[in-house]
Protein backbone atom coordinates (compact mmCIF):
# COMPACT_ATOMS: atom_id res chain seq x y z
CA UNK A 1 5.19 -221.05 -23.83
CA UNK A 2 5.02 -218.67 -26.78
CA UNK A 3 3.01 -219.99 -29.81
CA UNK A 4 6.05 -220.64 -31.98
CA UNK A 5 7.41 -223.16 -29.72
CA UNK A 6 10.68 -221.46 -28.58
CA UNK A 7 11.82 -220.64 -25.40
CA UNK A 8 10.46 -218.17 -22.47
CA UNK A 9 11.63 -215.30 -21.41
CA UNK A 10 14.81 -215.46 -19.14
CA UNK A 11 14.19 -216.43 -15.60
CA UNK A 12 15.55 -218.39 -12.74
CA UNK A 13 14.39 -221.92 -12.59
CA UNK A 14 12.01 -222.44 -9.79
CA UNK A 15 12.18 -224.68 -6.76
CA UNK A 16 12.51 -228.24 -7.13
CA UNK A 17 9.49 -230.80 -7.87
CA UNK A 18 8.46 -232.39 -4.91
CA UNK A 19 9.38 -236.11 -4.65
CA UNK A 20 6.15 -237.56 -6.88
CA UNK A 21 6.47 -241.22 -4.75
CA UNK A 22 6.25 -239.29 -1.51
CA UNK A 23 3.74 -236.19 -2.58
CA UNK A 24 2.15 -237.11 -5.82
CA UNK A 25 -0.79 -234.48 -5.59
CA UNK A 26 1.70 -231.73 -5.05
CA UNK A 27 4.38 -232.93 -7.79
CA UNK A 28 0.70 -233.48 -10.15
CA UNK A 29 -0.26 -230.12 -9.80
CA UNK A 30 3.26 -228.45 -10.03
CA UNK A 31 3.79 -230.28 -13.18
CA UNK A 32 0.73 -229.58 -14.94
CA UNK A 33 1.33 -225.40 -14.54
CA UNK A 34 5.03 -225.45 -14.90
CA UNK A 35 4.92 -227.17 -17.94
CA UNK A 36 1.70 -225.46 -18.99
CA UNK A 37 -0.13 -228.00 -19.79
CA UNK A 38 -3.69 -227.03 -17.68
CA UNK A 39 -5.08 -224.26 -15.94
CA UNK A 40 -7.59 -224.60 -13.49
CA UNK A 41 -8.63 -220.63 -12.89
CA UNK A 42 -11.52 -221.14 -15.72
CA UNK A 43 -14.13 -220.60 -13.09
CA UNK A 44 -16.72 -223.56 -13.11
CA UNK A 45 -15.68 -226.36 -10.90
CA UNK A 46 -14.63 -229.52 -12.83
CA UNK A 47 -13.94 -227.49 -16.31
CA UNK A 48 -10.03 -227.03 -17.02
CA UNK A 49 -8.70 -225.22 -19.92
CA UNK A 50 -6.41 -227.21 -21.97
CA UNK A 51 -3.26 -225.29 -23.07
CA UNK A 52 -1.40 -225.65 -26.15
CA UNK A 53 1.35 -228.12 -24.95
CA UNK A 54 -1.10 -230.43 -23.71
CA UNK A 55 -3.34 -230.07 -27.06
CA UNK A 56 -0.55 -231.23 -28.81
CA UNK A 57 -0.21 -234.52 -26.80
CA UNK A 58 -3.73 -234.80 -27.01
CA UNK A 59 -4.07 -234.46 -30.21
CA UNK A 60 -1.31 -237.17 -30.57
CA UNK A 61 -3.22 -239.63 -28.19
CA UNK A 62 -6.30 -239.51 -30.69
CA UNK A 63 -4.65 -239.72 -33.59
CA UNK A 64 -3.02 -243.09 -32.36
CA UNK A 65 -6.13 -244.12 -31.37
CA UNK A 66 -8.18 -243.28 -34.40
CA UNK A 67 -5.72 -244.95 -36.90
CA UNK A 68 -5.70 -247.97 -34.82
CA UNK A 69 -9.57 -247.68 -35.12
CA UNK A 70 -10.44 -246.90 -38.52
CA UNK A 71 -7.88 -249.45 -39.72
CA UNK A 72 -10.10 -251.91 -37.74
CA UNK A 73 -13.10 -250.77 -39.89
CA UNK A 74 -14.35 -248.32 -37.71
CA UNK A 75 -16.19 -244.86 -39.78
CA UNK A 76 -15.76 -241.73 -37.94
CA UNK A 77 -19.36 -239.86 -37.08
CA UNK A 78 -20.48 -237.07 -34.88
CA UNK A 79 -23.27 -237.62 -32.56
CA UNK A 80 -25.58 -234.06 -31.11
CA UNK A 81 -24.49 -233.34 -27.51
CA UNK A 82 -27.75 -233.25 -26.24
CA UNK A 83 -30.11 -235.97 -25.95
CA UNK A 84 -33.94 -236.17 -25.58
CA UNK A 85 -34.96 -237.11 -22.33
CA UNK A 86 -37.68 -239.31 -23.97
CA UNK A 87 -34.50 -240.90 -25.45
CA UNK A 88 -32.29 -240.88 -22.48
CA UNK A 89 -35.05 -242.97 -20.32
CA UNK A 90 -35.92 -245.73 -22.70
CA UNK A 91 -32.80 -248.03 -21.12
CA UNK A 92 -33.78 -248.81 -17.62
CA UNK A 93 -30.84 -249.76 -16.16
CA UNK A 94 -28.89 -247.66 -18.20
CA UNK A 95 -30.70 -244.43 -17.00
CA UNK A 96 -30.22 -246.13 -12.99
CA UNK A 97 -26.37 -245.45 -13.73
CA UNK A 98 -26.04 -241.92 -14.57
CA UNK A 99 -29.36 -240.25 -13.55
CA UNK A 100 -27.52 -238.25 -10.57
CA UNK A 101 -24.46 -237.05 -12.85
CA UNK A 102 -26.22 -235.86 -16.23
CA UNK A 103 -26.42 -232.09 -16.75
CA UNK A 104 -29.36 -231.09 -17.90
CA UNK A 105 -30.98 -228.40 -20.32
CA UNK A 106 -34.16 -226.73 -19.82
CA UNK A 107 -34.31 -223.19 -21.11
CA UNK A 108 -32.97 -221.57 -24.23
CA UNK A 109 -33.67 -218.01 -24.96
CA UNK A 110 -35.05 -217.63 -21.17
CA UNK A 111 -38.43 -219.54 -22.20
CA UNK A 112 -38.46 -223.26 -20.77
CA UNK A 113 -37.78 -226.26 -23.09
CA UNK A 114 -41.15 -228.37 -24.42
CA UNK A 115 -38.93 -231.69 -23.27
CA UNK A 116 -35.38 -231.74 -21.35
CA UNK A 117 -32.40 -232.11 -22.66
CA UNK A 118 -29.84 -234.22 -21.52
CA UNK A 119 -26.12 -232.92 -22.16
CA UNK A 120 -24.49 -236.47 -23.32
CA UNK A 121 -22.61 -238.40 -19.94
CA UNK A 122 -21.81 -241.17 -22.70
CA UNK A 123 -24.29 -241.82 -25.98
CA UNK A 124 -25.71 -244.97 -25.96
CA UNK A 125 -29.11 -243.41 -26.31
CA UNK A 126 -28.06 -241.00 -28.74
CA UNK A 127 -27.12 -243.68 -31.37
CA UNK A 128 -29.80 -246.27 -30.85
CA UNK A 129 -32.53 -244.38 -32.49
CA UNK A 130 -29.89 -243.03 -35.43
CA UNK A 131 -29.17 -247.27 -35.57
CA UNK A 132 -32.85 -248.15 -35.98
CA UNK A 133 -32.71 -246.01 -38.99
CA UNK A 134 -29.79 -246.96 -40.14
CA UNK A 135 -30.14 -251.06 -39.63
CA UNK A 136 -32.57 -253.06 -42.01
CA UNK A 137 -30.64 -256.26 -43.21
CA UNK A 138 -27.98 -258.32 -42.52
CA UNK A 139 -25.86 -256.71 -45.61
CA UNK A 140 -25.97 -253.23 -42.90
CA UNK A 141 -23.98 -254.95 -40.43
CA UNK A 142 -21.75 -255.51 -39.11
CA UNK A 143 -21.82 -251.48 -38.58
CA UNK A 144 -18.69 -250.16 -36.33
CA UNK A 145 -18.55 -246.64 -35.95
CA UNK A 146 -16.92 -244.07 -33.29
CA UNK A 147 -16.36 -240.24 -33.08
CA UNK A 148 -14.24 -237.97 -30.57
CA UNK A 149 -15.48 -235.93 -27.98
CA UNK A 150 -15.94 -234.58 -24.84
CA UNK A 151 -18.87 -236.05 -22.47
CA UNK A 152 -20.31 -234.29 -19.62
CA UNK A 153 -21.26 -236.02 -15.95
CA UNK A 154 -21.43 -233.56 -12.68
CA UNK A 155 -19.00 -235.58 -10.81
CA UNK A 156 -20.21 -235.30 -7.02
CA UNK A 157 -16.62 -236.25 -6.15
CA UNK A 158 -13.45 -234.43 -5.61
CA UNK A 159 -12.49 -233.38 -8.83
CA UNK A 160 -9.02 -233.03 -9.97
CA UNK A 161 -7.61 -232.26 -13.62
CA UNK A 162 -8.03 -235.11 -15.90
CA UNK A 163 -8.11 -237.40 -13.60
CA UNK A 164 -12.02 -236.45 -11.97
CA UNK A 165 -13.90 -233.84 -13.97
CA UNK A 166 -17.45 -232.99 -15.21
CA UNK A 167 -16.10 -232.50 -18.86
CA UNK A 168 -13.71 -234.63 -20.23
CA UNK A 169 -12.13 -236.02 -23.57
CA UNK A 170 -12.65 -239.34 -24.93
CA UNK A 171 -13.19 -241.78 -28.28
CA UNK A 172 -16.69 -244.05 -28.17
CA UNK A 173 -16.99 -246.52 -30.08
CA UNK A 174 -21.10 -247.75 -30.93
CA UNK A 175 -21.02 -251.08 -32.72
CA UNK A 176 -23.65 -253.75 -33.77
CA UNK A 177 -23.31 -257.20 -35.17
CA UNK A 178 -25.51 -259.71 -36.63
CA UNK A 179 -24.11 -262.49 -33.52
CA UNK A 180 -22.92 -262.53 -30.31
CA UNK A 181 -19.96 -264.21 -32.16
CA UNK A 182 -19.03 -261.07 -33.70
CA UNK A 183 -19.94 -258.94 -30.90
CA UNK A 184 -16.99 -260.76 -28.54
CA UNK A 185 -14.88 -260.25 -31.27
CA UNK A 186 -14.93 -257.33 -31.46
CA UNK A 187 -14.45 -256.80 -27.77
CA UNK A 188 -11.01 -258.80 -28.19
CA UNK A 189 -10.40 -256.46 -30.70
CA UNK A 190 -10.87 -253.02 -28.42
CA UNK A 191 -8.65 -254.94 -26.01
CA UNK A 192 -6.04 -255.75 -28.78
CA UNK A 193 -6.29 -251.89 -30.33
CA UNK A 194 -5.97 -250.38 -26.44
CA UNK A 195 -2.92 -252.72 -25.60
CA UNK A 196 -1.47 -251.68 -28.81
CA UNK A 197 -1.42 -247.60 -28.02
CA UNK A 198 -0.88 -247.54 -24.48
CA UNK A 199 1.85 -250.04 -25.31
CA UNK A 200 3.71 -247.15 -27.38
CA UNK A 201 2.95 -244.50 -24.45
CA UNK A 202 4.97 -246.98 -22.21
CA UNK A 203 2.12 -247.03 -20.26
CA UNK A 204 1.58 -250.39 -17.81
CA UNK A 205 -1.91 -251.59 -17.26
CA UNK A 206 -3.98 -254.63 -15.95
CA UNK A 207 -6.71 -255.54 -18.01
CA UNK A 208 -9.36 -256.88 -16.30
CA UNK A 209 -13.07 -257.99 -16.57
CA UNK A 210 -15.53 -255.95 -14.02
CA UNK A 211 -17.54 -258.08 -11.35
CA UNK A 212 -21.46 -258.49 -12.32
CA UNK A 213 -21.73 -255.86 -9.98
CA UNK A 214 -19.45 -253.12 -11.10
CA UNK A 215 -20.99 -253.42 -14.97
CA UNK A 216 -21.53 -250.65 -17.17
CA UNK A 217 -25.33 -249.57 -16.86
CA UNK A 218 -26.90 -251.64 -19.78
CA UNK A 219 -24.17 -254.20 -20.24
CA UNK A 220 -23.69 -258.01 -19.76
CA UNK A 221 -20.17 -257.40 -19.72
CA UNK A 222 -17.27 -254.63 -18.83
CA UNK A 223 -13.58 -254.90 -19.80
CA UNK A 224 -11.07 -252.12 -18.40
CA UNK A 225 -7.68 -250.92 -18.40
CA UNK A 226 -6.14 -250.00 -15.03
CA UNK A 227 -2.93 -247.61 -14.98
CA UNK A 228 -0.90 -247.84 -12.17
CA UNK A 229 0.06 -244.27 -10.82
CA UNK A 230 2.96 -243.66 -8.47
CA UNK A 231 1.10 -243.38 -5.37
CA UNK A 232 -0.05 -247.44 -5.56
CA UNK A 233 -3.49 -246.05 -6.76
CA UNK A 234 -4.82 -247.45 -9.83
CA UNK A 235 -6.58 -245.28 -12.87
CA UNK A 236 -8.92 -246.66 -15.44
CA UNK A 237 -8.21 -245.30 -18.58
CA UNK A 238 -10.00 -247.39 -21.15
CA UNK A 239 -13.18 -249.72 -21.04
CA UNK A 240 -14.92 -251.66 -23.53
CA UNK A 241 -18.37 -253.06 -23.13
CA UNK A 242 -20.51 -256.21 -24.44
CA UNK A 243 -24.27 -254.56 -24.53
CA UNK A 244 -25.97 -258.04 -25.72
CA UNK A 245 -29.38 -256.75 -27.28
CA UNK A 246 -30.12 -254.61 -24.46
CA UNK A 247 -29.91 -251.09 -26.42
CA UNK A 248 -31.04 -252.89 -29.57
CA UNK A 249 -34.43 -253.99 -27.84
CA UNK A 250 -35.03 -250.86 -26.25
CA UNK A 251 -34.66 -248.91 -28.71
CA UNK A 252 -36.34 -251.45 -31.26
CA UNK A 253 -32.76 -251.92 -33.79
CA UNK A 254 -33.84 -254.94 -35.83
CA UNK A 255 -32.24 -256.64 -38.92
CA UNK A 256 -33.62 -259.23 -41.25
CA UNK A 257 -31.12 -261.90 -41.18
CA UNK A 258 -30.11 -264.50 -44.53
CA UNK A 259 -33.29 -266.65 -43.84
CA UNK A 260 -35.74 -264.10 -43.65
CA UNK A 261 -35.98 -263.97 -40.05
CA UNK A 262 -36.53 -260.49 -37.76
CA UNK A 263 -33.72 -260.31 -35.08
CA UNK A 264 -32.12 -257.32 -32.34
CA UNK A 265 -28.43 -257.03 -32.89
CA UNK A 266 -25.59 -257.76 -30.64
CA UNK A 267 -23.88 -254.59 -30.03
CA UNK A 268 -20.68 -253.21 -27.50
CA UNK A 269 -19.01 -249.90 -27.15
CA UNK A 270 -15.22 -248.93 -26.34
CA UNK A 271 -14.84 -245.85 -23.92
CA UNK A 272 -11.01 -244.52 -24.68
CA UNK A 273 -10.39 -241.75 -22.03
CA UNK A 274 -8.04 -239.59 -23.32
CA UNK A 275 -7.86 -236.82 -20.38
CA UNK A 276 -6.98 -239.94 -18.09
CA UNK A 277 -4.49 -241.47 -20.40
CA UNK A 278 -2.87 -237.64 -20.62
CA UNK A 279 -2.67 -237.94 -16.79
CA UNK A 280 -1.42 -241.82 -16.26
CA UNK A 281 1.27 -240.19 -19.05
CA UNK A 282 2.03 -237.66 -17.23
CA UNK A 283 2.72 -239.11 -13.97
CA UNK A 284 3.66 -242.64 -15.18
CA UNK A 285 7.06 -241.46 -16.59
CA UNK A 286 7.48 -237.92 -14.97
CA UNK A 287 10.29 -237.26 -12.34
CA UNK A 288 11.18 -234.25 -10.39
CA UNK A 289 12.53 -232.23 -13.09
CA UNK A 290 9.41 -232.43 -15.23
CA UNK A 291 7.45 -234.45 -18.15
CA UNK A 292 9.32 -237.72 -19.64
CA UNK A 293 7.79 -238.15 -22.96
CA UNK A 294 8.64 -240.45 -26.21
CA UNK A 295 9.69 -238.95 -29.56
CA UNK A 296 6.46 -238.58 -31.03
CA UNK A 297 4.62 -237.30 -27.91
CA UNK A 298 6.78 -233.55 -27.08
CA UNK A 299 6.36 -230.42 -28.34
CA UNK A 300 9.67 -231.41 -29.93
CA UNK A 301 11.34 -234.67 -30.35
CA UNK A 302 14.82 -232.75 -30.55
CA UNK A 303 15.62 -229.40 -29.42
CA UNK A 304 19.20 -227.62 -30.62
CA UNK A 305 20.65 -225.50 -27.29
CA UNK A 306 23.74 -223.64 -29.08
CA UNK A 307 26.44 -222.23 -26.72
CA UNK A 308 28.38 -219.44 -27.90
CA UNK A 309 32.22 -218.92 -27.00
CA UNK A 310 33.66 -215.68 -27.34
CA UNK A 311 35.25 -215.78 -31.15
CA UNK A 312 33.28 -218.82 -32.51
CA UNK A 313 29.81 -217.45 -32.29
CA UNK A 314 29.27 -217.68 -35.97
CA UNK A 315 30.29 -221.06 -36.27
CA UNK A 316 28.66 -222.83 -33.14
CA UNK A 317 25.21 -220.89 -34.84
CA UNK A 318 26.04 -221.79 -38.12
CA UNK A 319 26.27 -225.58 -37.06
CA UNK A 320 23.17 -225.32 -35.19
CA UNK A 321 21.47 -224.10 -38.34
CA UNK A 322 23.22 -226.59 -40.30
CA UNK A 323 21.58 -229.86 -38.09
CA UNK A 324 18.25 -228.07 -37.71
CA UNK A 325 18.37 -228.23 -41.27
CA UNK A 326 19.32 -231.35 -42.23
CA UNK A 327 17.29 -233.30 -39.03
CA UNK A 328 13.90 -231.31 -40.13
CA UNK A 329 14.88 -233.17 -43.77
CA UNK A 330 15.32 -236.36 -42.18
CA UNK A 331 11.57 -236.30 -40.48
CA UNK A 332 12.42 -235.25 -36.89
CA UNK A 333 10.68 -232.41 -35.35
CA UNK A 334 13.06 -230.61 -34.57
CA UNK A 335 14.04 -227.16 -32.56
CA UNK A 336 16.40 -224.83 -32.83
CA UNK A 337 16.55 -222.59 -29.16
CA UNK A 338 18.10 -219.67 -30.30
CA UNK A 339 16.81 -217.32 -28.16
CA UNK A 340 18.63 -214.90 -25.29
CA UNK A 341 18.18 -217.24 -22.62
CA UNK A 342 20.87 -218.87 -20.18
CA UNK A 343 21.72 -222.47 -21.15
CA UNK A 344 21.10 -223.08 -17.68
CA UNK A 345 17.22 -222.00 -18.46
CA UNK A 346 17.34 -223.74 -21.39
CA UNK A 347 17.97 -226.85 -20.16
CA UNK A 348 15.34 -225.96 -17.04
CA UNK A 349 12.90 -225.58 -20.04
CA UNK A 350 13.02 -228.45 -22.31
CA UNK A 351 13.40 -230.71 -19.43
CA UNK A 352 10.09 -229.44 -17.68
CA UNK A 353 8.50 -229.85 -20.59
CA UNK A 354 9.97 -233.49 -21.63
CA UNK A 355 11.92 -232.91 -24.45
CA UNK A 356 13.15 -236.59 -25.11
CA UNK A 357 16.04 -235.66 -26.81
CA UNK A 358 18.58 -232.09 -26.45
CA UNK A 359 21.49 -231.78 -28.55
CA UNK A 360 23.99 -228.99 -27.19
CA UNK A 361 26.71 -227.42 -29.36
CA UNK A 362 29.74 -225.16 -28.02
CA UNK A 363 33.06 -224.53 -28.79
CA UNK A 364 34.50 -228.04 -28.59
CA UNK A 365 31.71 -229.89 -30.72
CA UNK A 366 32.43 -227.29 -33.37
CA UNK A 367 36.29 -227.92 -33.27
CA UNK A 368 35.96 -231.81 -32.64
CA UNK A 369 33.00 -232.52 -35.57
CA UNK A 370 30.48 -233.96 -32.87
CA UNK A 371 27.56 -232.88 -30.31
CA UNK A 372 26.17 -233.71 -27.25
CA UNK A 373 23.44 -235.59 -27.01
CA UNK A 374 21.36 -235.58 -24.07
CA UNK A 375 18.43 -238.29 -23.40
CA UNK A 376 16.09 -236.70 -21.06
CA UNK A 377 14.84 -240.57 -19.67
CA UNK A 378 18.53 -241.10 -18.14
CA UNK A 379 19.53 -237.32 -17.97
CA UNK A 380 22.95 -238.57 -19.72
CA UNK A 381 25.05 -237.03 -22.25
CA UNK A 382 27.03 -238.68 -25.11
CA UNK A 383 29.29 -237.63 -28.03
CA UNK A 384 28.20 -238.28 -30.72
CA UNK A 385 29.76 -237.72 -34.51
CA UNK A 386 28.30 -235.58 -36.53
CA UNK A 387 27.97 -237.78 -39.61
CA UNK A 388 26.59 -240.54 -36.72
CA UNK A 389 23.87 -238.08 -35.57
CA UNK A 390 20.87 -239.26 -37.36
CA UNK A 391 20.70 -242.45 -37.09
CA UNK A 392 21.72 -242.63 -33.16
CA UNK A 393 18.40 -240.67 -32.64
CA UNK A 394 16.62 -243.09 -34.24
CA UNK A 395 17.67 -245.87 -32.21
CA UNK A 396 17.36 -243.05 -29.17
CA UNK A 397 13.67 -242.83 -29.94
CA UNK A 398 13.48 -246.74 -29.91
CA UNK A 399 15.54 -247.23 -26.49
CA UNK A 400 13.74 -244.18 -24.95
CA UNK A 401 10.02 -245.98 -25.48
CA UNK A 402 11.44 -249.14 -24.12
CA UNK A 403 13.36 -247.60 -21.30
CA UNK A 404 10.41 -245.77 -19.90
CA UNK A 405 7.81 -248.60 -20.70
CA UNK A 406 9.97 -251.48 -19.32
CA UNK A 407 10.52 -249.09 -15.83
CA UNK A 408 6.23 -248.75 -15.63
CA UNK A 409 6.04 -252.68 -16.37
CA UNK A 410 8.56 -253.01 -13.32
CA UNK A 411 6.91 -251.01 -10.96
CA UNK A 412 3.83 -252.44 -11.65
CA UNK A 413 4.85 -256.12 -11.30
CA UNK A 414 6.71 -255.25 -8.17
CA UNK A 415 3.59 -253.33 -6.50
CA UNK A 416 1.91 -256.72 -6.85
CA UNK A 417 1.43 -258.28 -3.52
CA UNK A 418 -0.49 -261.96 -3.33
CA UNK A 419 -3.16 -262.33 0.11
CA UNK A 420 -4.77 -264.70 1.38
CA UNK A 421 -6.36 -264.10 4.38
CA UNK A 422 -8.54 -260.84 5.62
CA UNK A 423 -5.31 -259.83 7.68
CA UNK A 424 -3.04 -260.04 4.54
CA UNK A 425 -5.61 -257.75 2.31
CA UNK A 426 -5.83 -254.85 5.72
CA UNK A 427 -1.92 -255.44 5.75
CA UNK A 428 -1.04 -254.99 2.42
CA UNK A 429 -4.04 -251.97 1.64
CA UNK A 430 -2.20 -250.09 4.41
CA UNK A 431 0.99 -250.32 2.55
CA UNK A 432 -0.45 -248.93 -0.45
CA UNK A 433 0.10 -252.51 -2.49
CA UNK A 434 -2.52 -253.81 -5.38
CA UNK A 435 -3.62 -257.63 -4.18
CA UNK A 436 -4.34 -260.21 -5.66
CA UNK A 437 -6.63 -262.76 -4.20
CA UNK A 438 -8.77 -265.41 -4.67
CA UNK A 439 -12.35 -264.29 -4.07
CA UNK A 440 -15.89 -265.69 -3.91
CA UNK A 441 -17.42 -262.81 -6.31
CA UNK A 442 -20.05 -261.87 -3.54
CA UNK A 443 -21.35 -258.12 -3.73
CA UNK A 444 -21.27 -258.51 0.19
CA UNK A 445 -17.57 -259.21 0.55
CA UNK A 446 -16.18 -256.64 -2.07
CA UNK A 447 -18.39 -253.97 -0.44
CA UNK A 448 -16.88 -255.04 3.22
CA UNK A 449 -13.00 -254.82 1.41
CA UNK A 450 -13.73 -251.17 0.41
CA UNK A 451 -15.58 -250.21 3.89
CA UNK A 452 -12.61 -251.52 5.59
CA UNK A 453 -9.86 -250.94 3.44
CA UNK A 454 -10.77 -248.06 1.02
CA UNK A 455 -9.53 -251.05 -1.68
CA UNK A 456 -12.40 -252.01 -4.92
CA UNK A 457 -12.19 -255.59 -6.16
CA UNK A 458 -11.26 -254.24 -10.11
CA UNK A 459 -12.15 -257.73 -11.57
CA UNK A 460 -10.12 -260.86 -12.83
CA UNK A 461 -7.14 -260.66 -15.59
CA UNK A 462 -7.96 -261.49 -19.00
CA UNK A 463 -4.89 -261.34 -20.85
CA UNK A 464 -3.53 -264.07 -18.22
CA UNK A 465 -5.15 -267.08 -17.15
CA UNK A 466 -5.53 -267.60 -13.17
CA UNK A 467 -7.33 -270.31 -11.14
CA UNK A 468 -8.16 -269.89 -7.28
CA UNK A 469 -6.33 -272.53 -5.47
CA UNK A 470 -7.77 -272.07 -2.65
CA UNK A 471 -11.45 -270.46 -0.64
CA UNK A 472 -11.75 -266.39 -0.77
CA UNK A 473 -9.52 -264.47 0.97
CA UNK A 474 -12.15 -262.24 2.63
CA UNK A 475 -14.45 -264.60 3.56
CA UNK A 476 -13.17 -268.31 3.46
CA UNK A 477 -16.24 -269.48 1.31
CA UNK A 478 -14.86 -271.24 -2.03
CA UNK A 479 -13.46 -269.02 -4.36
CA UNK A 480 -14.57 -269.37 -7.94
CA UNK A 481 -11.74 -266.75 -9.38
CA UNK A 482 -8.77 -264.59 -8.75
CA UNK A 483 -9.25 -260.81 -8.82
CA UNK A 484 -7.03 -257.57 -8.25
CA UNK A 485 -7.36 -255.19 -5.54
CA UNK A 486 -6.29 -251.43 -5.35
CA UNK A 487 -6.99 -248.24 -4.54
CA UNK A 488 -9.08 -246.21 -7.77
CA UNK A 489 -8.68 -242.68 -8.32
């Protein structure tokens, strides 16, 4: 798509998106180069080049995220990307979890490094020894801070764009607190600040606490959001961590507290990813004609497609001026298509690219003082009076977000499937269903589910309260809580 925004060059729309429910990979990959969004030719495996319509939704994604953030009290910083391995192996367990996917750096100018670098897979020990600098007395804390970036980890999986890659885009947060009180707050608070966003991408999630097992390296506890993608598999897209004094011993933070005493800090971080939550976005609400998108969220919220008439070319442009005009005055960001195109590849266009909103104007809307307004959620048109027009796309933006949000919530709650035997969890994997069971939290029995099934025990709800009524599922031993099954990407 040019810079400006406008239209390409004339040509005949291409061959129909494949049926995303029935070929998701295909549809994925169709999507993301017809709508120009990602190319994959850059040359290093797992590195994509992000093109300009998908900066823009990117650049969307953080900014709802960091206003959601720093209105939380979080201060933006910027962290080095490389860490000193002296630095990097000071938290044990930590180091256990991403020793075989850190990049590493050991020459610059072709003469080898006095100590190796780490290039930053996440930067817990990046801002521990900034935070024992930092941290001195209770009046420091609590300290909540959080910058944008990508992190590196060489993925040993399949990678795919945004979804798998050894560079990716994401917020951090790194805060510490005088309590554990005010460190679990907080954590309610990432969970609060997550729903919040993902709840105006119409996204639909589970939020769910990780077994003991599946932790974060370094944490006592893990919290994630889990997307639901078209194919039944499930994507997490957002985790937030309680750390305890873990970092904060190992990397000696300490605080004097109000009665004089010497104590380590309670600290957790919030992982946003915001190449996965561009991906859940994308296939979430997209259909075979392209991206669905929100006002807000497009390269346009409205685009103008004028259609001429022999004799009343002047005024069907002059209208189209006119609204461009008077919509960019009311706030919307608005487009006015006037290029040599077809209609036909007009409408091919905007709809690949998810346009929420097209207003076409011909011959009879110029006559008849109205347009037609398309929605791009419903593919519908409607008349609508000129003097009606702006305040029916506001409402449009409202019913759009709810339309799309209230169709994820649906699929998700109807992709729910209860078990509660072995047989029902190999049944109900094999039809591609997320299960919910009551489980005996075992390592042993989660790691026979995925041998058998290719399914991961993602944890227990948090934002709902359920008891196990009855023994596990897998194994028959008593159950001591109910947990979610699916397939992760």
């Amino acid at each position: 798509m040019p810079a400006n925004g406008g239209a390409l060059s004339s040509t005949a729309p291409e061959a129909p998106l494949p049926d995303k429910e029935v070929d998701l990979g295909t549809w994925y990959d169709e999507v993301l180069k017809r709508a120009e969004l990602i190319d994959v030719r850059y040359g290093v495996k797992g590195f994509v080049v992000y093109r300009p319509n998908a900066m823009r939704i990117v650049k969307r994604i953080y900014e709802m995220f960091e206003g959601e953030l720093e209105s939380g009290g979080h201060l933006p910083m910027l962290l080095p990307l490389v860490i000193p391995m002296a630095n990097f192996r000071r938290e044990t367990e930590h180091v256990k979890g991403f020793e075989d996917q850190v990049f590493y750096i050991t020459e610059a100018g072709e003469k080898p490094l006095d100590e190796k670098l780490v290039v930053r897979p996440t930067s817990e020990t990046a801002i521990y020894p900034m935070l024992s600098l930092w941290i001195h007395s209770y009046s420091d804390l609590p300290l909540r801070l959080y910058q944008s970036v990508a992190v590196y980890r060489h993925e040993t999986k399949a990678t795919r764009p945004l979804l798998r890659g050894r560079e990716f885009l994401w917020i951090e947060t790194h805060d510490a607190f005088a309590d554990e009180v005010g460190a679990k707050s907080q954590i309610m608070d990432d969970l609060q600040v997550a729903k919040k966003v993902y709840d105006e991408l119409g996204l639909a999630f589970l939020v769910v606490e990780r077994e003991p097992y599946d932790k974060f390296p370094g944490a006592e506890s893990s919290y994630a959001y889990d997307a639901l993608l078209p194919n039944g598999n499930v994507l997490q897209i957002a985790t937030t961590h309680y750390l305890g004094d873990h970092f904060t011993k190992a990397f000696d933070v300490t605080f004097v507290d109000r009665d004089g005493n010497r104590r380590n800090p309670r600290s957790t971080c919030f992982g946003i990813g915001i190449s996965r939550t561009l991906a859940a976005l994308i296939m979430t609400h997209g259909d075979k004609y392209g991206l669905v998108l929100p006002f807000g969220l497009s390269v346009h919220d409205v685009v103008i497609v004028p259609i001429p008439h022999k004799g009343i070319v002047e005024d069907v442009m002059a209208k189209a001026r006119q609204l461009e005009d008077k919509l960019r005055a009311a706030g919307f960001n608005v487009y006015l298509d006037d290029s040599e195109d077809t209609p036909g590849d007009k409408f091919y266009h905007w709809d690949m690219l998810g346009v929420p909103a097209r207003i076409e104007i011909g011959r009879r809307e110029v006559e008849g003082k109205f347009v037609t307004l398309y929605r791009r959620d419903e593919r519908t048109r409607e008349k609508v009076k000129d003097e009606d027009l702006q305040d029916r796309l506001h409402a449009l933006s409202k019913e759009i977000l709810n339309n799309i949000r209230d169709r994820a919530w649906e699929r998700l709650r109807n992709s729910i499937s209860d078990a509660a035997s072995r047989d029902d969890i190999e049944r109900l994997a094999g039809e591609g269903r997320i299960i919910r069971a009551n489980f005996c939290g075992r390592d042993e029995c989660a790691q026979e589910i995925k041998e058998k099934t290719g399914y991961e025990v993602r944890g227990r709800r948090v934002d709902v309260e359920e008891k196990p009524d009855g023994n596990c599922a897998w194994c028959g031993r008593p159950a001591s809580r109910v947990v979610y099954m699916a397939k992760a990407y």
